[in-house]
Protein backbone atom coordinates (compact mmCIF):
# COMPACT_ATOMS: atom_id res chain seq x y z
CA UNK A 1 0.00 0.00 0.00
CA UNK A 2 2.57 2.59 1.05
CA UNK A 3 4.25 2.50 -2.89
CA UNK A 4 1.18 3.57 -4.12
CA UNK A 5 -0.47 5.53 -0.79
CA UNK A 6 2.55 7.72 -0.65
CA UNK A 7 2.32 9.22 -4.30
CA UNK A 8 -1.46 9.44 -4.72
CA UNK A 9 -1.47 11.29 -1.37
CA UNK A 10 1.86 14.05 -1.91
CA UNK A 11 0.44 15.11 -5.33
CA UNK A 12 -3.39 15.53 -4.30
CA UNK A 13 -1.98 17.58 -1.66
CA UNK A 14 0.57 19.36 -3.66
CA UNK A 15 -2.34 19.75 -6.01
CA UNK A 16 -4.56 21.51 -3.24
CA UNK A 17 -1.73 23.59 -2.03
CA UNK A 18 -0.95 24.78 -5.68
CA UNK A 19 -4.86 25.98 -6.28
CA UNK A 20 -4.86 27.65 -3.08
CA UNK A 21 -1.37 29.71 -3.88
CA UNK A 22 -2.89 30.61 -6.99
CA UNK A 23 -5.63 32.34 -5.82
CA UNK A 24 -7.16 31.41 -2.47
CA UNK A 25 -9.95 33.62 -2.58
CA UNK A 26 -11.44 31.93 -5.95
CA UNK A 27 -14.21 30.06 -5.21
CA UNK A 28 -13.67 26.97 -8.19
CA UNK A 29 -10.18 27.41 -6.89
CA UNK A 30 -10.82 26.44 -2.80
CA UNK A 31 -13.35 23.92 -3.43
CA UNK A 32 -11.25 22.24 -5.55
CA UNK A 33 -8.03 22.33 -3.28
CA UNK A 34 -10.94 21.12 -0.75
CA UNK A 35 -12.18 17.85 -2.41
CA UNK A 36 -8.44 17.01 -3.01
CA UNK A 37 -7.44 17.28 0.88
CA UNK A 38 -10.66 15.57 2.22
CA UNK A 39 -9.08 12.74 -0.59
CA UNK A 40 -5.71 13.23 0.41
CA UNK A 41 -6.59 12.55 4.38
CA UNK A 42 -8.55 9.74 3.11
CA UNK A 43 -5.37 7.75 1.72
CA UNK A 44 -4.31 8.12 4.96
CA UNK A 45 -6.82 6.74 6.79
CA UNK A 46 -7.04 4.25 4.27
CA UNK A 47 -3.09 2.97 4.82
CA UNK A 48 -4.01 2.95 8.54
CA UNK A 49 -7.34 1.49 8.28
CA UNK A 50 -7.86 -0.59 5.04
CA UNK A 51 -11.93 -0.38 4.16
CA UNK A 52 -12.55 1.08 7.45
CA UNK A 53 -16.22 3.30 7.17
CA UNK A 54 -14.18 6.61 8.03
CA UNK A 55 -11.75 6.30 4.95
CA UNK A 56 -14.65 5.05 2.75
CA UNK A 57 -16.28 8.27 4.09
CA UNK A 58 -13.79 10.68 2.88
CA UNK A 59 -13.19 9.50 -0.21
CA UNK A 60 -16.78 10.40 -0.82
CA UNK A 61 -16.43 13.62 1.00
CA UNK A 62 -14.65 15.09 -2.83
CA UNK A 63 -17.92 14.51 -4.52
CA UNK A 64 -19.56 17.22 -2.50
CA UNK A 65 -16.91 19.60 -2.83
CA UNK A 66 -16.50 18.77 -6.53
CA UNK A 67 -20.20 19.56 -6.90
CA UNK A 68 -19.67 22.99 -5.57
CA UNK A 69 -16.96 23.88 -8.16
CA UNK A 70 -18.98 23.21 -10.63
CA UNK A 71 -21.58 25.50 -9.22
CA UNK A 72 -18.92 27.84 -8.81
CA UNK A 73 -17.83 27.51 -12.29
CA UNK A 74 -21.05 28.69 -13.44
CA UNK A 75 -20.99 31.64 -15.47
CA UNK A 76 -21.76 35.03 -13.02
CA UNK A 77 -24.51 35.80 -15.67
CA UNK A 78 -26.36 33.36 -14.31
CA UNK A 79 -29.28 34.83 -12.83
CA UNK A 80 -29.92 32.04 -10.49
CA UNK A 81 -26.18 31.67 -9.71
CA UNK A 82 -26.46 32.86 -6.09
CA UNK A 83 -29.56 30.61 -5.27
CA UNK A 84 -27.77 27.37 -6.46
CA UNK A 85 -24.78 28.19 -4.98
CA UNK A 86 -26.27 28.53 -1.65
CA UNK A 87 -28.54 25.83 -2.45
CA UNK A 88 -25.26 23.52 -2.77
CA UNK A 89 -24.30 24.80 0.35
CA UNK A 90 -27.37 23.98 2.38
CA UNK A 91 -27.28 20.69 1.11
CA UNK A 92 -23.80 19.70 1.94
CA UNK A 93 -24.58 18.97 5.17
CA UNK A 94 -27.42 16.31 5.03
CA UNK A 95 -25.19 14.73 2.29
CA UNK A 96 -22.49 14.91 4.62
CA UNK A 97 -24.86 13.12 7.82
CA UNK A 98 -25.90 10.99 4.95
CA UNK A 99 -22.24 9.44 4.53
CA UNK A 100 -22.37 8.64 8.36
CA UNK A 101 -25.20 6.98 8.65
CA UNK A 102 -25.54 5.18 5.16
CA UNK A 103 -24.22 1.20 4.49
CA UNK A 104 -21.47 1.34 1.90
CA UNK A 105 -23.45 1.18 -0.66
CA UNK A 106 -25.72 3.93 0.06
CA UNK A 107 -22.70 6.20 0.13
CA UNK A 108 -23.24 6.54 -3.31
CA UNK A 109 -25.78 9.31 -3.03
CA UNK A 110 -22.76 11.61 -3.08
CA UNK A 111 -22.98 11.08 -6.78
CA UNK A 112 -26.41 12.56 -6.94
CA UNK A 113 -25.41 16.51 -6.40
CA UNK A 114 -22.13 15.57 -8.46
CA UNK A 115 -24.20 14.64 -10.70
CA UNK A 116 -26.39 18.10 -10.43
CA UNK A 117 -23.42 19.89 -10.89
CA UNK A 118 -22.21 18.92 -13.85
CA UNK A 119 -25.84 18.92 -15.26
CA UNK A 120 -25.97 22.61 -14.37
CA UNK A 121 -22.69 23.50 -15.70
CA UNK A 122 -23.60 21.48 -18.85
CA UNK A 123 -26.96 23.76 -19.57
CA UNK A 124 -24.80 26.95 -20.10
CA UNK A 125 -21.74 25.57 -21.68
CA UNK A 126 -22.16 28.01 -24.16
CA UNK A 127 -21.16 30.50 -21.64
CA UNK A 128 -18.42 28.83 -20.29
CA UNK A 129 -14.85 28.76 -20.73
CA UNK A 130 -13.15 27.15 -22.20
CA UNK A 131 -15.49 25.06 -24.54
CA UNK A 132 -14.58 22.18 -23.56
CA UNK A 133 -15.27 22.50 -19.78
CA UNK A 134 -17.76 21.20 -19.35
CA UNK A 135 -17.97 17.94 -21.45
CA UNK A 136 -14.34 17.13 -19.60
CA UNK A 137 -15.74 17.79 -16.14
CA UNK A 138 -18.20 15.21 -17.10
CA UNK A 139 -15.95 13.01 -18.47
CA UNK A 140 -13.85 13.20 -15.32
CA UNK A 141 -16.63 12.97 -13.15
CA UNK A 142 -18.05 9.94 -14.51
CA UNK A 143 -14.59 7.76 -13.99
CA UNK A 144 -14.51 9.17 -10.11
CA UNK A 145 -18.14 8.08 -10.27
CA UNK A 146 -17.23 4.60 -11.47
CA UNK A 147 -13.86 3.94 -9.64
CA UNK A 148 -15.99 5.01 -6.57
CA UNK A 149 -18.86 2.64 -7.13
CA UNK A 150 -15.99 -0.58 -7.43
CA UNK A 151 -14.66 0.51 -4.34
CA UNK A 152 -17.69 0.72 -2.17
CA UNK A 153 -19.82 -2.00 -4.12
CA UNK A 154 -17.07 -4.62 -5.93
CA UNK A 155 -14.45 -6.99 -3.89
CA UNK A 156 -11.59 -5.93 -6.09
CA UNK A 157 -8.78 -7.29 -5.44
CA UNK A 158 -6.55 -4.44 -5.40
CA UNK A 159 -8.47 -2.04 -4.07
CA UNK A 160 -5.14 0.78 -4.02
CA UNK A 161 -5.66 0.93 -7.53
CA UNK A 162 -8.95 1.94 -7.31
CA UNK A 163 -8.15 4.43 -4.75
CA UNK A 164 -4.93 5.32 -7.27
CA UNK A 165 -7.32 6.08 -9.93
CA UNK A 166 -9.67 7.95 -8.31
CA UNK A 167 -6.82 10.43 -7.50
CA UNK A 168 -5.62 10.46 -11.04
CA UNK A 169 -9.83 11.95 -11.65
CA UNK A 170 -9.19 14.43 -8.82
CA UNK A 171 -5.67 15.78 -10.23
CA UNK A 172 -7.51 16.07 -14.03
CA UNK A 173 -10.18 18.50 -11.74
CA UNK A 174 -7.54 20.20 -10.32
CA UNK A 175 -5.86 20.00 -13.69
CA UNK A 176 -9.45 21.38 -15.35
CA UNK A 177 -9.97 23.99 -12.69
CA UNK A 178 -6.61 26.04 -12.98
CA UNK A 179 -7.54 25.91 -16.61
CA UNK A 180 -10.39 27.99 -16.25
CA UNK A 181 -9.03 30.15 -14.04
CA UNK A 182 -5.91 31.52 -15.94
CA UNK A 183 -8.56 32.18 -19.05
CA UNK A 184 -10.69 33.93 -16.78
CA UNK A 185 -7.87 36.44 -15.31
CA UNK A 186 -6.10 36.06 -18.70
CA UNK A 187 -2.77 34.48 -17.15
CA UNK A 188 -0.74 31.78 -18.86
CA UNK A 189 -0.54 28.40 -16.77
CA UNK A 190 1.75 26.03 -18.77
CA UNK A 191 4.89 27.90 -17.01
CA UNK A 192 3.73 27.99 -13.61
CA UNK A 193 2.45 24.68 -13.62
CA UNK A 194 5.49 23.38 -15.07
CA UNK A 195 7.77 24.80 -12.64
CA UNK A 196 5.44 24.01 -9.70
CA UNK A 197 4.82 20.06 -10.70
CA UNK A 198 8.93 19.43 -11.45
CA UNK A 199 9.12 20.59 -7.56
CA UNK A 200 7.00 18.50 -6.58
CA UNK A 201 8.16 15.32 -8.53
CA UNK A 202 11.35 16.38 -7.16
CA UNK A 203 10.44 16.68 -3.80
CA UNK A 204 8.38 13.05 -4.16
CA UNK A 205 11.53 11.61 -5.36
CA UNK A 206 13.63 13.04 -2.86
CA UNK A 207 10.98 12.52 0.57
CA UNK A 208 8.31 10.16 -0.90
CA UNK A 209 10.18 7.34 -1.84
CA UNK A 210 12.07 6.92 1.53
CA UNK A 211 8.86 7.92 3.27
CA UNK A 212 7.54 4.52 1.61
CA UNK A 213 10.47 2.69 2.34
CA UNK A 214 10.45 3.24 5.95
CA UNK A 215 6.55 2.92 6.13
CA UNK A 216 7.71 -0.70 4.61
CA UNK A 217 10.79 -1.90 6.82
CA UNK A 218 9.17 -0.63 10.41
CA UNK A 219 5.21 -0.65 10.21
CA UNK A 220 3.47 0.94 12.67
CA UNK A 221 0.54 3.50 12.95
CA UNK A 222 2.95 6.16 14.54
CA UNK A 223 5.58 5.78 11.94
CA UNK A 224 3.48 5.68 9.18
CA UNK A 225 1.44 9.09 10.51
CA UNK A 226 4.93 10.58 10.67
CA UNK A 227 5.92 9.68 7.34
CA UNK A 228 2.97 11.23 5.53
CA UNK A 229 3.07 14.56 7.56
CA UNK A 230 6.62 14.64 6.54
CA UNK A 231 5.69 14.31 2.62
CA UNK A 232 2.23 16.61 3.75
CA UNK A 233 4.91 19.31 4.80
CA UNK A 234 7.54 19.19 1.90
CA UNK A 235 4.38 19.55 -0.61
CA UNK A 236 2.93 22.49 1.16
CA UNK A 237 6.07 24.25 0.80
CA UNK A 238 6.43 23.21 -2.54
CA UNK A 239 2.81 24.12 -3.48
CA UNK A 240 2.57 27.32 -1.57
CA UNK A 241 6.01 28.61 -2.02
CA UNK A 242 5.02 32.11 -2.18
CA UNK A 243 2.70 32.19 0.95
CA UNK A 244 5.96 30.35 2.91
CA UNK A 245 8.82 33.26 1.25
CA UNK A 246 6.48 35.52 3.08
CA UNK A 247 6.01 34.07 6.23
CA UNK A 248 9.74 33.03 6.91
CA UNK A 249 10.06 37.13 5.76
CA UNK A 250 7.93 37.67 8.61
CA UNK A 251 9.66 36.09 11.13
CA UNK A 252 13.30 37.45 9.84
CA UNK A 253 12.84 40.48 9.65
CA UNK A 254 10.05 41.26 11.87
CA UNK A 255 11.66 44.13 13.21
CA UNK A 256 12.22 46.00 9.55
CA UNK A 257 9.33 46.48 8.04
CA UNK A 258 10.74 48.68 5.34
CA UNK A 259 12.96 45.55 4.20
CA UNK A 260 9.98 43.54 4.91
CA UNK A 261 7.47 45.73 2.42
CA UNK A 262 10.35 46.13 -0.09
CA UNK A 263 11.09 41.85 -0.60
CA UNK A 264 7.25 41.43 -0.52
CA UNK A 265 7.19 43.55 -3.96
CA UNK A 266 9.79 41.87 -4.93
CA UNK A 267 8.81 38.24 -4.50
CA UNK A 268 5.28 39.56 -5.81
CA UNK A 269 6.77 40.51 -8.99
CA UNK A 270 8.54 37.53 -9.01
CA UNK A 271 5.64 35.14 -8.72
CA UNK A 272 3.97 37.54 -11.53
CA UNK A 273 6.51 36.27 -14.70
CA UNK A 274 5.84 32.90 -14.85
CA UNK A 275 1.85 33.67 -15.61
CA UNK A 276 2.45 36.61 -17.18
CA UNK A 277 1.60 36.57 -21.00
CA UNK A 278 4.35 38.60 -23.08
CA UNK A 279 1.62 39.92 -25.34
CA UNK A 280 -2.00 39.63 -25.31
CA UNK A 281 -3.52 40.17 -28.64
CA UNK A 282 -6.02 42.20 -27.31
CA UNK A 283 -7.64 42.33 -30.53
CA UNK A 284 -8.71 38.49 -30.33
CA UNK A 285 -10.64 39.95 -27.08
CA UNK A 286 -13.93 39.26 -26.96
CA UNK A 287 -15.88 42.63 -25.37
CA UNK A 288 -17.17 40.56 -22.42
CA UNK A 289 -13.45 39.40 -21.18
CA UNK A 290 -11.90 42.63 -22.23
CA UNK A 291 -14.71 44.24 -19.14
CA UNK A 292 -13.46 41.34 -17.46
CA UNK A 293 -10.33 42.09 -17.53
CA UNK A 294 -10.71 45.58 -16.64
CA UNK A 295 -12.74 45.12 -13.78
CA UNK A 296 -10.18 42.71 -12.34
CA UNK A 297 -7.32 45.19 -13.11
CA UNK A 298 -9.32 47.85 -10.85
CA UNK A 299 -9.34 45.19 -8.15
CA UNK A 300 -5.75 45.20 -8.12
CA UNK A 301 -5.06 48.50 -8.82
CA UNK A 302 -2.61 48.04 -5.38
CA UNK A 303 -0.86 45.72 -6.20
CA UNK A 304 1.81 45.93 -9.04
CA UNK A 305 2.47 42.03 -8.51
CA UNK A 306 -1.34 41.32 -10.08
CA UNK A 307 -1.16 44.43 -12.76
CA UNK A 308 1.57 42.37 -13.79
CA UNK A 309 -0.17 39.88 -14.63
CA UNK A 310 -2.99 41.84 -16.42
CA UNK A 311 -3.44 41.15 -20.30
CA UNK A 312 -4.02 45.06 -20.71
CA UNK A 313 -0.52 45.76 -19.96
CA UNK A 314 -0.51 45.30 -24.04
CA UNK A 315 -3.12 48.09 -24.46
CA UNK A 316 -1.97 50.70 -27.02
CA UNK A 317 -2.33 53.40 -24.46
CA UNK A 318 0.48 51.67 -22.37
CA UNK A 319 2.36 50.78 -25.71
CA UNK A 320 2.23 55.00 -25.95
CA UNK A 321 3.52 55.55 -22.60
CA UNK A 322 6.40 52.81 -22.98
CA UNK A 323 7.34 54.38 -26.15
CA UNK A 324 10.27 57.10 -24.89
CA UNK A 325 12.23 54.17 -23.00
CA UNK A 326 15.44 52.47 -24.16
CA UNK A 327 14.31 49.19 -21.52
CA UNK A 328 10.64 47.94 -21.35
CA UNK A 329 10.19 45.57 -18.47
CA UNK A 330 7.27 43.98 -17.01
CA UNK A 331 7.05 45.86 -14.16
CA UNK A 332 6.85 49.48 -16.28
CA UNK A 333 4.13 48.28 -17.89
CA UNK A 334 2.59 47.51 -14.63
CA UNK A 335 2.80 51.08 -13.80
CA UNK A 336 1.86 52.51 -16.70
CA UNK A 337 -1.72 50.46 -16.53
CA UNK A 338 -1.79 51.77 -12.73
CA UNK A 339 -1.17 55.13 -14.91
CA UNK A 340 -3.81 54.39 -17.44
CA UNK A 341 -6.43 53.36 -14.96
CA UNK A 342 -5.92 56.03 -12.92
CA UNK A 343 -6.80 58.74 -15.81
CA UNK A 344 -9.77 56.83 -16.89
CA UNK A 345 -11.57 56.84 -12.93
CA UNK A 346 -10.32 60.79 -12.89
CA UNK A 347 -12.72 61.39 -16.11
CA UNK A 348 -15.40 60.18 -13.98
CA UNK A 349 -15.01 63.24 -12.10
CA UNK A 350 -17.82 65.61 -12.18
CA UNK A 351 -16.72 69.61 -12.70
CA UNK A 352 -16.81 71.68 -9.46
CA UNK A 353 -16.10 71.19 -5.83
CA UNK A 354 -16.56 67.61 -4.34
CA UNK A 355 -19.91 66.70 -3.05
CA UNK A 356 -22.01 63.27 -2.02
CA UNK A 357 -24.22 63.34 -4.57
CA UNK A 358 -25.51 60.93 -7.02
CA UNK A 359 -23.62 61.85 -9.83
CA UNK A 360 -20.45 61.87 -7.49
CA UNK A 361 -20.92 58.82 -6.23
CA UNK A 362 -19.61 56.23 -9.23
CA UNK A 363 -16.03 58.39 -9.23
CA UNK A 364 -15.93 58.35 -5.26
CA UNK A 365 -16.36 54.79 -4.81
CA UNK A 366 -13.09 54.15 -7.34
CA UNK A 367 -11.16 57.01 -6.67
CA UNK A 368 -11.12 57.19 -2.73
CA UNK A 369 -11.49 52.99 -2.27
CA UNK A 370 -9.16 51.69 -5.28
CA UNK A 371 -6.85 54.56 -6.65
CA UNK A 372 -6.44 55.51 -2.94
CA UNK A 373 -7.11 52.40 -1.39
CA UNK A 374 -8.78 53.50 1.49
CA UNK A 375 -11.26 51.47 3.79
CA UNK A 376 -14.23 53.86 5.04
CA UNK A 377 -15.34 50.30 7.06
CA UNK A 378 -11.99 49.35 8.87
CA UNK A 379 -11.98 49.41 12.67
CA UNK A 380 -8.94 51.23 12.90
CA UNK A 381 -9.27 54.33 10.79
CA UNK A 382 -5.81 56.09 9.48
CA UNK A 383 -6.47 59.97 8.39
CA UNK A 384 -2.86 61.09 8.74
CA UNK A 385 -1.61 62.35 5.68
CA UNK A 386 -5.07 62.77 4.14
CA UNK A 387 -6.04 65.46 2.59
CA UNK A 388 -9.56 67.45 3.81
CA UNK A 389 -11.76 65.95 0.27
CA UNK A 390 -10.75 62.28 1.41
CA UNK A 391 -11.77 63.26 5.21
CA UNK A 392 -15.28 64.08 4.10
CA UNK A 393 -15.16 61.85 1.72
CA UNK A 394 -14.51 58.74 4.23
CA UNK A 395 -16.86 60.03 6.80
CA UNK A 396 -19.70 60.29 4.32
CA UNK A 397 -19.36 56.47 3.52
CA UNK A 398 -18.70 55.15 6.69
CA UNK A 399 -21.96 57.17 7.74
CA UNK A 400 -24.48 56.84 4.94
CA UNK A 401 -23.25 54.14 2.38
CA UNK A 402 -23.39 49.99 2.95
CA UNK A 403 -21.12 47.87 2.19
CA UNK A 404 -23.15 46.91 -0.14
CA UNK A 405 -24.38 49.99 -2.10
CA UNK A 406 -20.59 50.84 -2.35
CA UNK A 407 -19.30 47.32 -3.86
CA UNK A 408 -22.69 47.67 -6.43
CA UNK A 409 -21.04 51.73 -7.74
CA UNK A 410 -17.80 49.96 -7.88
CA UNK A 411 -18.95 47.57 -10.34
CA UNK A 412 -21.17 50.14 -11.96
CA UNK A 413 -18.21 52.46 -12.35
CA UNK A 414 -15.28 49.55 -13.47
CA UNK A 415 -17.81 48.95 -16.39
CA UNK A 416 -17.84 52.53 -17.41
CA UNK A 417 -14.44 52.68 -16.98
CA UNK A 418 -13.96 49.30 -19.42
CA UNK A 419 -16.53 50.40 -21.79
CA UNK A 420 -14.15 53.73 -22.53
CA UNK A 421 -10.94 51.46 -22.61
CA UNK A 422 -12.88 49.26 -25.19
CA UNK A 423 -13.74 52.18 -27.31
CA UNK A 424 -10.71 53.63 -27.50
CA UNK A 425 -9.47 50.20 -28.54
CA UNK A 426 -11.61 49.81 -30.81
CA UNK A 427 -11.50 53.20 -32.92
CA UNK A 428 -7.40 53.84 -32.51
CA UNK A 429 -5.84 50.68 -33.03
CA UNK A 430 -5.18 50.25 -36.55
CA UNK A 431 -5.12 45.94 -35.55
CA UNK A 432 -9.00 46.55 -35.35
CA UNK A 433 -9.63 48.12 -38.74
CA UNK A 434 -7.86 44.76 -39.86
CA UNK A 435 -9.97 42.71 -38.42
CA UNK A 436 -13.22 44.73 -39.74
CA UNK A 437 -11.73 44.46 -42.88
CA UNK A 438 -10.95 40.62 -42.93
CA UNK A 439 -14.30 39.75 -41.44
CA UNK A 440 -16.28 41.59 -43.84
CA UNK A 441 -14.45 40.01 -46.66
């Protein structure tokens, strides 16, 4: 068991750790990386318990969480997105009681909101990308299906296989998921990947393979628990290498925070080249990601690391600004989209004097909470340095505007702002006239 325990479990954790360094605030993203630990901690209880009801139970447990990524994979269009998502939510936990209760073979009802899932995702694959999403999901999903059915209702005779196998359906998720989320933020993911897996083959090499061979020579529960928190460790530094550069940074040099702020911009940018794409053709943009793209470059507008990163960093307006230097690098054009942006949410400025009113309100929510970054809802609120407009300006939200009335003239305003960018992309890039030309033709 250990020869095959040992790699199905350090590369569905490596796997979860990698999605959660990517983006841990992505909802396909964490549910993923979730359905791949609850699988991961299964193996283990597996190699400690062969076909014991607690390891049969979490190797189900994925099948939940792998029906909420396809409900977060849904497209945000989706007018009933919220109410399924919640749905899903509500019903995880009478599957989850379910799983308890249930013989082995009832177990199997995790396969029912899988199932719903993928159904759901499959009705507006038009809207989804890429293409081919959806119809892999549900390839995927049926094999886990299947390999999870032997296990709970056959008497194979290698039942590690099984368990192998439904790992290998888990990575291809994993695999499917990170997909989708570098064409939704625009990011190239061969690079990163790359980079990240070799690590982690490396690491398996280096930790797995006497982790298996000492699991083998001196059994024992306590050994064997060791062993796999050993290989559980080396993967989450592999996987989340970025999250651990900034925590050992912590501890260092906890007492500069100037060298502290200065390596965290470094490592940022870092982390930024290998998904960086060296030129977007914008001009194969369809309207809908260009907004996308826009709105998720005013999200970031802090932080140079994700502007990076951004495919409008090819936008002619930043090919305009980059024009007078002898060096372009990656990080200019960062700035010069922070530079861009910033002009566009200063044209939402009304003429005279700054007030609260309505037609002040879709340049106040980007100027004072993005451009300026300031929190009108933090506990601990910073005026130094601010100048009397922001004052008011802060005071006013915290007083009179919700949380949620500001995040809804946010949006409202990163559309107008995108909808500006895309016209002047569209009428003073000379790529564009091409493709007029070419399509009429």
């Amino acid at each position: 068991m250990p020869a095959v325990a040992v790699p199905a479990f350090a590369l569905s954790w490596w796997a979860a750790c990698y999605l959660i360094g990517r983006d841990p605030a992505r909802g396909p993203s964490s549910r993923a990386a979730a359905a791949l630990l609850a699988y991961a901690i299964g193996v283990l209880t597996w190699t400690l318990a062969p076909g014991s009801a607690v390891a049969e139970i979490l190797l189900c447990v994925p099948a939940l969480f792998w029906a909420g990524t396809a409900v977060a994979l849904l497209p945000k269009l989706v007018p009933e997105r919220r109410q399924i998502d919640l749905g899903w939510l509500i019903l995880t936990v009478p599957f989850l009681l379910m799983l308890v209760v249930l013989p082995p073979a009832g177990r199997l009802v995790v396969i029912a909101p899988l199932a719903g899932g993928v159904v759901l995702l499959w009705r507006f694959r038009d809207q989804v990308q890429p293409t081919i999403l959806p119809s892999a999901l549900a390839v995927v999903a049926a094999l886990y299906s299947a390999g999870l059915a032997a296990l709970l209702l056959l008497d194979v005779g290698a039942p590690e296989l099984v368990i192998a196998a439904i790992g290998l359906d888990l990575l291809m998720l994993a695999f499917l998921v990170a997909i989708a989320d570098a064409l939704d933020v625009g990011e190239r993911l061969r690079p990163d990947l790359i980079r990240s897996l070799a690590a982690a083959l490396l690491g398996l090499v280096a930790v797995g393979a006497p982790a298996a061979l000492t699991m083998l020579s001196s059994p024992g529960r306590t050994v064997t628990v060791l062993q796999f928190v050993l290989v559980a460790a080396v993967m989450t530094g592999i996987g989340l290498i970025g999250q651990l550069r900034w925590w050992l940074d912590s501890v260092a040099f906890r007492h500069d925070k100037r060298l502290r702020q200065d390596r965290a911009a470094l490592l940022s940018l870092t982390e930024a080249l290998p998904r960086r794409r060296s030129r977007h053709r914008l001009v194969d943009t369809r309207r809908p990601d260009f907004l996308r793209f826009t709105r998720q470059a005013l999200d970031n507008y802090g932080r140079l690391g994700r502007l990076m990163r951004s495919p409008l960093t090819s936008l002619p307006a930043v090919e305009r600004r980059l024009s007078g230097l002898t060096i372009e690098q990656p990080l200019a054009r960062a700035m010069e989209l922070r530079a861009v942006l910033q002009e566009s949410v200063d044209r939402l400025r009304p003429a005279g004097d700054f007030a609260t009113t309505d037609e002040w309100r879709h340049y106040n929510a980007l100027h004072f909470c993005v451009v300026l970054g300031l929190d009108p809802y933090a506990r601990r609120q910073r005026t130094d340095g601010l100048d009397r407009e922001s004052r008011r300006a802060l005071d006013w939200m915290r007083r009179y505007v919700p949380r949620s009335s500001l995040r809804r003239w946010q949006e409202e305003a990163a559309a107008i702002v995108a909808r500006r960018l895309w016209d002047e992309l569209t009428h003073t890039d000379p790529r564009w006239l091409t493709r007029v030309t070419t399509r009429s033709t």
